[in-house]
C-alpha atoms as a PDB file:
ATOM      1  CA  UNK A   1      63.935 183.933  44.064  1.00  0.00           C
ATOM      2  CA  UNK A   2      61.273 186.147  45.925  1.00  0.00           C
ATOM      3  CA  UNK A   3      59.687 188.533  43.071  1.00  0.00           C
ATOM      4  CA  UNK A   4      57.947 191.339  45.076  1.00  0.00           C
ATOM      5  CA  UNK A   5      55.341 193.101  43.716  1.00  0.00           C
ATOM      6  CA  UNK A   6      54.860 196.916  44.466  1.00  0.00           C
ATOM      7  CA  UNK A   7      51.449 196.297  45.896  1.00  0.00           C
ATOM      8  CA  UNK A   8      51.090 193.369  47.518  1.00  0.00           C
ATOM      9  CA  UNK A   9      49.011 190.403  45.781  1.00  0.00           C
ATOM     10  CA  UNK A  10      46.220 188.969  47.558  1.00  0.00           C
ATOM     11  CA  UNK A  11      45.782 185.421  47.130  1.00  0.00           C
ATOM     12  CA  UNK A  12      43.340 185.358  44.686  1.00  0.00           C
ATOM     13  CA  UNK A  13      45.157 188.133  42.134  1.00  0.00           C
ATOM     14  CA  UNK A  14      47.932 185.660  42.292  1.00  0.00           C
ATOM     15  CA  UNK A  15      45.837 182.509  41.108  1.00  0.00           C
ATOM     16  CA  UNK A  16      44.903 184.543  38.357  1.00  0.00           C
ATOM     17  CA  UNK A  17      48.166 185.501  37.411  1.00  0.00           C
ATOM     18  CA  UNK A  18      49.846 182.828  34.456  1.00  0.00           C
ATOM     19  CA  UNK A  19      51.776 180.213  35.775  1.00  0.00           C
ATOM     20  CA  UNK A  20      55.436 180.110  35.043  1.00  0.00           C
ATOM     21  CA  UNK A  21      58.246 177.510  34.645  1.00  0.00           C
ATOM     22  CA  UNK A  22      58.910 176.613  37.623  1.00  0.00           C
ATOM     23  CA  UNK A  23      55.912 177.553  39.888  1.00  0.00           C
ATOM     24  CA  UNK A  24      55.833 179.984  42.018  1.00  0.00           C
ATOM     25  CA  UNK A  25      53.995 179.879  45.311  1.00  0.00           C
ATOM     26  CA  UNK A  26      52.018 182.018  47.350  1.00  0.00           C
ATOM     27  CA  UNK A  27      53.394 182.489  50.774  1.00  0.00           C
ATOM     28  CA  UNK A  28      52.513 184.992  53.303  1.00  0.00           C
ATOM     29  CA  UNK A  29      51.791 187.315  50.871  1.00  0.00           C
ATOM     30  CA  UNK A  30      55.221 186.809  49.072  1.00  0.00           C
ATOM     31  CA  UNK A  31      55.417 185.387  46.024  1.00  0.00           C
ATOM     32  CA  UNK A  32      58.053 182.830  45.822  1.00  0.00           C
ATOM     33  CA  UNK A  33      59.841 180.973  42.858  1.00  0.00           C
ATOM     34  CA  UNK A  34      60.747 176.985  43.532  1.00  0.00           C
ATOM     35  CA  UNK A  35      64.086 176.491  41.661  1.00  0.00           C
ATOM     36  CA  UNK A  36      64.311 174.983  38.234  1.00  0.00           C
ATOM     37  CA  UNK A  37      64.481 170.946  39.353  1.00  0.00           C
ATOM     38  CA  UNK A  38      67.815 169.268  38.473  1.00  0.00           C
ATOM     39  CA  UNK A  39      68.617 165.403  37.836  1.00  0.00           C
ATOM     40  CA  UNK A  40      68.368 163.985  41.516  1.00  0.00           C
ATOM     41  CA  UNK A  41      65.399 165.618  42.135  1.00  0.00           C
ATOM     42  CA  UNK A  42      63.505 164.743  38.938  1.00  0.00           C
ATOM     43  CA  UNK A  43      64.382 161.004  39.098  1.00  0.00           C
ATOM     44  CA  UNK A  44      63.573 160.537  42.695  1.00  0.00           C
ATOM     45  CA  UNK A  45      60.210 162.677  42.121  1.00  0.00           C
ATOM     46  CA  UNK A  46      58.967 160.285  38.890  1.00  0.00           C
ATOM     47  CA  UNK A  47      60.235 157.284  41.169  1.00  0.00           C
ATOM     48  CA  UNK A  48      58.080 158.118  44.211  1.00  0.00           C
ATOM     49  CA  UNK A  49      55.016 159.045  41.612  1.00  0.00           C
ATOM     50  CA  UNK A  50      55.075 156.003  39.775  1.00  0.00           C
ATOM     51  CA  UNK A  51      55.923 153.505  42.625  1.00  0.00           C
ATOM     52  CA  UNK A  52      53.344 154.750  45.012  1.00  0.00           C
ATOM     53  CA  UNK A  53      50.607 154.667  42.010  1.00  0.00           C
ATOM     54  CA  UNK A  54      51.452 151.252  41.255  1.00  0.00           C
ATOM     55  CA  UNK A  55      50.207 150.480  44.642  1.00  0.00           C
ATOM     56  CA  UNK A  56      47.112 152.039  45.509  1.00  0.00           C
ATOM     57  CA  UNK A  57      45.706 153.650  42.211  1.00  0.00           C
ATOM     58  CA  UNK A  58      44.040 151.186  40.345  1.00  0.00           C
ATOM     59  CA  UNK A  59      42.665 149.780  43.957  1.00  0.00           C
ATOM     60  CA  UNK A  60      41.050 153.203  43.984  1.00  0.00           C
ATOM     61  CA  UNK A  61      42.676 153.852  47.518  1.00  0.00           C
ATOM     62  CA  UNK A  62      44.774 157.047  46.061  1.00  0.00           C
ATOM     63  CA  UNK A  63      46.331 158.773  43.866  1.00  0.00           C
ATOM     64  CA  UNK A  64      50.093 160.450  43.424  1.00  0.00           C
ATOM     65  CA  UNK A  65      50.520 163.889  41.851  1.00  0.00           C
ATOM     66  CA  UNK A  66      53.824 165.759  40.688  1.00  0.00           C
ATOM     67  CA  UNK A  67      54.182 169.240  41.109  1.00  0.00           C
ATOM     68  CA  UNK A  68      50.526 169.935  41.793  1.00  0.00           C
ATOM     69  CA  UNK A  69      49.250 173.488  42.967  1.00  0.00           C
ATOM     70  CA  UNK A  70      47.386 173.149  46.121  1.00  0.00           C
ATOM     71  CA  UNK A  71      45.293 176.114  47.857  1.00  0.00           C
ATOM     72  CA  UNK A  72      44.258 176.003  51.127  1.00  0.00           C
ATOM     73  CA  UNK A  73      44.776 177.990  54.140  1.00  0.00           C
ATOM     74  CA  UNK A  74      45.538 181.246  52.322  1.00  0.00           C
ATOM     75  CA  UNK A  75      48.507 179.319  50.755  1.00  0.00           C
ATOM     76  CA  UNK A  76      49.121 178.297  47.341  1.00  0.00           C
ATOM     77  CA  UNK A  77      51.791 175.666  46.866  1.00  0.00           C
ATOM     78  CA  UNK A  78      53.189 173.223  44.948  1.00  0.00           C
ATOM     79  CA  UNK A  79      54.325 169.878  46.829  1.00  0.00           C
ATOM     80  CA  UNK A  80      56.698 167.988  44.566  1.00  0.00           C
ATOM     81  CA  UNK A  81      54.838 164.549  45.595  1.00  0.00           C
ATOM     82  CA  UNK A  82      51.413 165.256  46.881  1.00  0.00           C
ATOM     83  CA  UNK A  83      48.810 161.955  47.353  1.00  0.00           C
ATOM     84  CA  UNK A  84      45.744 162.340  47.871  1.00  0.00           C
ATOM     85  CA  UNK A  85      43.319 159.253  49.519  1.00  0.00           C
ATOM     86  CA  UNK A  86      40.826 158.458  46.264  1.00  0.00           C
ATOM     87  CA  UNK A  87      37.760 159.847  48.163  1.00  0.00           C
ATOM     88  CA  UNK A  88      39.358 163.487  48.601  1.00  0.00           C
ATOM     89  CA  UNK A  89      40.369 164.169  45.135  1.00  0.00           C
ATOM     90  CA  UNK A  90      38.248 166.725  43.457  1.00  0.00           C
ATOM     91  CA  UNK A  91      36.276 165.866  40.132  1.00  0.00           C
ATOM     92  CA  UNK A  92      34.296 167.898  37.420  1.00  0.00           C
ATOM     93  CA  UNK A  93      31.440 167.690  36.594  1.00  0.00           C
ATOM     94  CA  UNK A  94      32.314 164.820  33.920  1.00  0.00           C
ATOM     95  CA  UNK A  95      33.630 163.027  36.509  1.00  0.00           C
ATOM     96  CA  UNK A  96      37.157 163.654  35.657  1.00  0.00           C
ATOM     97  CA  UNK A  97      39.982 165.004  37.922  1.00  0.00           C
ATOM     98  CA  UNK A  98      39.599 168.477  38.458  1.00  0.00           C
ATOM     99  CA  UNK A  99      42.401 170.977  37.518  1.00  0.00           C
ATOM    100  CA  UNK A 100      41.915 172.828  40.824  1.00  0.00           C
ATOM    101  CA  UNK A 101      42.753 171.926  44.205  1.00  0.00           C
ATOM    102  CA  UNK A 102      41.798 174.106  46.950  1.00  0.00           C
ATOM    103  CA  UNK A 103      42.483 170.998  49.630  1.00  0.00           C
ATOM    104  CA  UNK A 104      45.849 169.858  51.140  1.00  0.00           C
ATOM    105  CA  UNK A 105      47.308 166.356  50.271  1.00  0.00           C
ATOM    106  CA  UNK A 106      47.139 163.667  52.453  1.00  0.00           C
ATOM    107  CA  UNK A 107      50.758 163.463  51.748  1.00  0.00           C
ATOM    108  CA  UNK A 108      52.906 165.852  50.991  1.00  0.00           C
ATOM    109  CA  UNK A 109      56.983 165.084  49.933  1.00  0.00           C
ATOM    110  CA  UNK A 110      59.305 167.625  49.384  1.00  0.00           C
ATOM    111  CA  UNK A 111      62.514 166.696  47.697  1.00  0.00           C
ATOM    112  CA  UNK A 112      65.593 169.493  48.331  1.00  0.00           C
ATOM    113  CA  UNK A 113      66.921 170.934  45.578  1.00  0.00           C
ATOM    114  CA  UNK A 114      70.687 173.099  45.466  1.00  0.00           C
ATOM    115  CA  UNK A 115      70.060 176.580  46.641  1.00  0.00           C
ATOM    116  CA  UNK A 116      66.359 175.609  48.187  1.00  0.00           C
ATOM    117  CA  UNK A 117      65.899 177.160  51.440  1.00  0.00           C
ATOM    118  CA  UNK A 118      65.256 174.279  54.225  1.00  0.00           C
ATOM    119  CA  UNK A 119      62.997 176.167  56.074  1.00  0.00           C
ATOM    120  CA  UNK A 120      60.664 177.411  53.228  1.00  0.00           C
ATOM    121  CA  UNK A 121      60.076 173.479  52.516  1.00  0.00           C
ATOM    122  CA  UNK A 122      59.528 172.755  55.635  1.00  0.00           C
ATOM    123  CA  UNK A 123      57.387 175.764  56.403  1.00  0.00           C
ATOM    124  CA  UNK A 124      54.951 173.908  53.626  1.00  0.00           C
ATOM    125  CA  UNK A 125      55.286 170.449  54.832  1.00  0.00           C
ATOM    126  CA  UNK A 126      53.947 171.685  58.516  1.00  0.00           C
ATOM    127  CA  UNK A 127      51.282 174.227  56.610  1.00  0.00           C
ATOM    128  CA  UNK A 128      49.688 171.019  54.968  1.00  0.00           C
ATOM    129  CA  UNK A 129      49.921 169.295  58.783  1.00  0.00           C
ATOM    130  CA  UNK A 130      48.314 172.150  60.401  1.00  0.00           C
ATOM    131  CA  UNK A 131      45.516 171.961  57.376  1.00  0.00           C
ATOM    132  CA  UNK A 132      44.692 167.425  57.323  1.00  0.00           C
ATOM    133  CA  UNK A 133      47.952 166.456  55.647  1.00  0.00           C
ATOM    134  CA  UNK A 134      48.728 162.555  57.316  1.00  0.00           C
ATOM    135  CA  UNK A 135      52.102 162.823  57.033  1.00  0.00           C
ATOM    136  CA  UNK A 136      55.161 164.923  55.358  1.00  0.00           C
ATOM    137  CA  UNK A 137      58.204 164.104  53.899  1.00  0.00           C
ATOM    138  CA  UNK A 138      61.726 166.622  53.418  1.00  0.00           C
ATOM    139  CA  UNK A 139      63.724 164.189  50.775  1.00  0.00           C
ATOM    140  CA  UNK A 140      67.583 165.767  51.018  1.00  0.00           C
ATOM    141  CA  UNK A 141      69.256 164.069  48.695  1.00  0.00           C
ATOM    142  CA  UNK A 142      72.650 165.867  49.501  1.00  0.00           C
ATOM    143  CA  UNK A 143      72.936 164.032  52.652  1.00  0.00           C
ATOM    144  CA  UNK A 144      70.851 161.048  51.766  1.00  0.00           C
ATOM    145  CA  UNK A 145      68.339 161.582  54.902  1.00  0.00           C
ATOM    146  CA  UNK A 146      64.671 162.241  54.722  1.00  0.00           C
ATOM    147  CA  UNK A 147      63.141 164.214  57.995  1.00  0.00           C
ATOM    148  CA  UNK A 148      59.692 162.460  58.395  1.00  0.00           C
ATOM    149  CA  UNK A 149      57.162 164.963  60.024  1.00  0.00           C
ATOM    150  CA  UNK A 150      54.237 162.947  61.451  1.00  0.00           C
ATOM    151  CA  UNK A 151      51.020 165.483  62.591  1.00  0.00           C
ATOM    152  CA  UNK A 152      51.116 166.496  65.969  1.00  0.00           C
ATOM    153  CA  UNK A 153      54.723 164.446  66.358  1.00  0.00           C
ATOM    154  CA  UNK A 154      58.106 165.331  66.714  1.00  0.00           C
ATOM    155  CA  UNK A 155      59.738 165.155  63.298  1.00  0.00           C
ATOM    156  CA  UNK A 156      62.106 161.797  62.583  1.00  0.00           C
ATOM    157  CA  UNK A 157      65.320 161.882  60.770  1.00  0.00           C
ATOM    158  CA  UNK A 158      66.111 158.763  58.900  1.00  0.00           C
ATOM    159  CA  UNK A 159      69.463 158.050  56.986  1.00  0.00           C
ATOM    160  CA  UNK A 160      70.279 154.271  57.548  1.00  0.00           C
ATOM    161  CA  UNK A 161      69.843 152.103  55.028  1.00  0.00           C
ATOM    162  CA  UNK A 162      68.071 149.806  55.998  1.00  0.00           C
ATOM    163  CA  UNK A 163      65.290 151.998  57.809  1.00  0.00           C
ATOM    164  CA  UNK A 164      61.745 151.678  56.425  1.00  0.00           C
ATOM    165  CA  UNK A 165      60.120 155.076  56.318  1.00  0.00           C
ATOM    166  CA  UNK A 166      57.386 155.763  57.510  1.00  0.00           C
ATOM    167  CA  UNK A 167      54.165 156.039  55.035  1.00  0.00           C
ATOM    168  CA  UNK A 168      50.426 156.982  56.291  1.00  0.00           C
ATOM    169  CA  UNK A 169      47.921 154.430  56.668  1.00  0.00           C
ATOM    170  CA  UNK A 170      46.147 154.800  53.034  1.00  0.00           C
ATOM    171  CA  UNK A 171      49.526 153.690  51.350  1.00  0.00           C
ATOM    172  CA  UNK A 172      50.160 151.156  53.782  1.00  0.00           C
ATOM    173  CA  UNK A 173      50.697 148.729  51.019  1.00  0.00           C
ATOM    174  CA  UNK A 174      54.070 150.675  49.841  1.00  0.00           C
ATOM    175  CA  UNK A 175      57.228 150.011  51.560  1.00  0.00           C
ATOM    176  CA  UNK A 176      60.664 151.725  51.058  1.00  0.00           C
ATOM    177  CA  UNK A 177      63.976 151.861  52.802  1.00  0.00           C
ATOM    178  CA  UNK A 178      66.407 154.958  52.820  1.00  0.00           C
ATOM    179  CA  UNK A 179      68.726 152.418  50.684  1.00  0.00           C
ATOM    180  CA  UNK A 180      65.949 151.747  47.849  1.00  0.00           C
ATOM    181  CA  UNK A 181      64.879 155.678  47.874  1.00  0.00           C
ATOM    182  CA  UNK A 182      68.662 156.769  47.344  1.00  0.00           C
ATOM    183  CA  UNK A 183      69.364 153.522  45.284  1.00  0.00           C
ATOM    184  CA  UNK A 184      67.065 155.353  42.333  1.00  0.00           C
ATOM    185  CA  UNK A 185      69.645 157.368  41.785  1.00  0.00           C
ATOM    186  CA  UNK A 186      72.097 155.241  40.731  1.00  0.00           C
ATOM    187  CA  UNK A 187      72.496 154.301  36.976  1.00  0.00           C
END
C-alpha cells in the first residue's frame, strides 16, 4: 500500500501529482494508498452522507462530504465522511463550493475497511483533532463498534445497541444508535 518514491515528495509535488482510484494520502512524507472500498463500507459511507445532509444542509448549518481531500497541517487526506459547519466551507469566486480544501472538517468519520491499518485511521482522526476537528469517528464494521474520539478527551468505544453516539454540537439535530448505524447494512 505505501508507494515510495526515490526522492521524497514534498507536500506540494504530491498535490500536483494526478489523483488515482482510490486516493492516496500524504502522510509524513509517505505516500499512502486507502484500499479500494468494499460493500459495508460504501453503504454505511452514502448512509451517513445522506442522513446527516438531510438534517442540517438545507438549514445552511453544514454540509457532508464523501471521500474529500483535505490539506492542512502538512497532511493531505481523505476522510471517508468529513462535515464541515456551513460557515467554514470554502467557495469560489462564483460563490460555488470550492474544489480545494486546505482546512480540516469539523467532523471527520472513518469507516474500517479489510486490510486497513487501525492506527493509520486513527493517526488521521487525531491529526484533524489536533488541527479544529469537533469530533472523530473510527466506524469498524467487523466488530460492529465505533471508537468516538472527542478533542482533548479520552476516546469512547460504543457497541450496544441501543447507545446514541455521540455527534458535535452543529449536527445536534441528527441522532443515531449503534443498532440503526449497523442496521444499514442489512438488506
Amino acid at each position: 500500500m505505501v508507494n515510495s518514491p526515490t526522492k521524497p515528495l514534498t507536500l506540494e509535488e504530491f498535490l500536483k501529482l494526478p489523483e488515482t482510484k482510490p486516493s492516496s494520502e500524504y502522510i509524513n512524507g509517505q505516500i499512502i494508498q486507502k484500499p479500494m472500498p468494499q460493500g459495508k463500507h460504501s453503504k454505511l459511507q452514502g448512509k451517513l452522507v445522506t442522513g446527516i445532509n438531510e438534517v442540517v444542509e438545507s438549514l445552511k448549518i453544514a454540509l457532508t462530504f464523501p471521500e474529500l481531500r483535505c490539506t492542512f497541517g502538512e497532511r493531505s487526506i481523505v476522510p471517508d465522511v468529513a462535515v464541515f459547519a456551513w460557515e467554514r466551507i470554502p467557495i469560489d469566486e462564483r460563490g460555488d463550493v470550492a474544489n480545494i480544501f486546505k482546512t480540516h472538517p469539523d467532523w471527520t468519520i472513518e469507516i474500517l475497511s479489510p486490510d486497513q491499518s487501525q492506527t493509520k485511521v486513527t493517526g488521521n482522526i487525531l491529526h484533524c483533532l489536533k488541527h479544529g476537528s469537533r469530533l472523530g469517528w473510527l466506524i469498524d464494521p467487523g466488530d460492529r463498534s465505533v471508537l468516538v474520539y472527542p478533542p482533548k478527551q479520552q476516546p469512547e468505544l460504543l457497541q450496544e445497541e441501543q447507545e446514541i453516539l455521540p455527534v458535535p454540537d452543529l449536527v445536534s439535530g441528527f441522532q443515531l444508535t449503534v443498532g440503526q448505524l449497523f442496521g444499514w447494512l442489512k438488506l
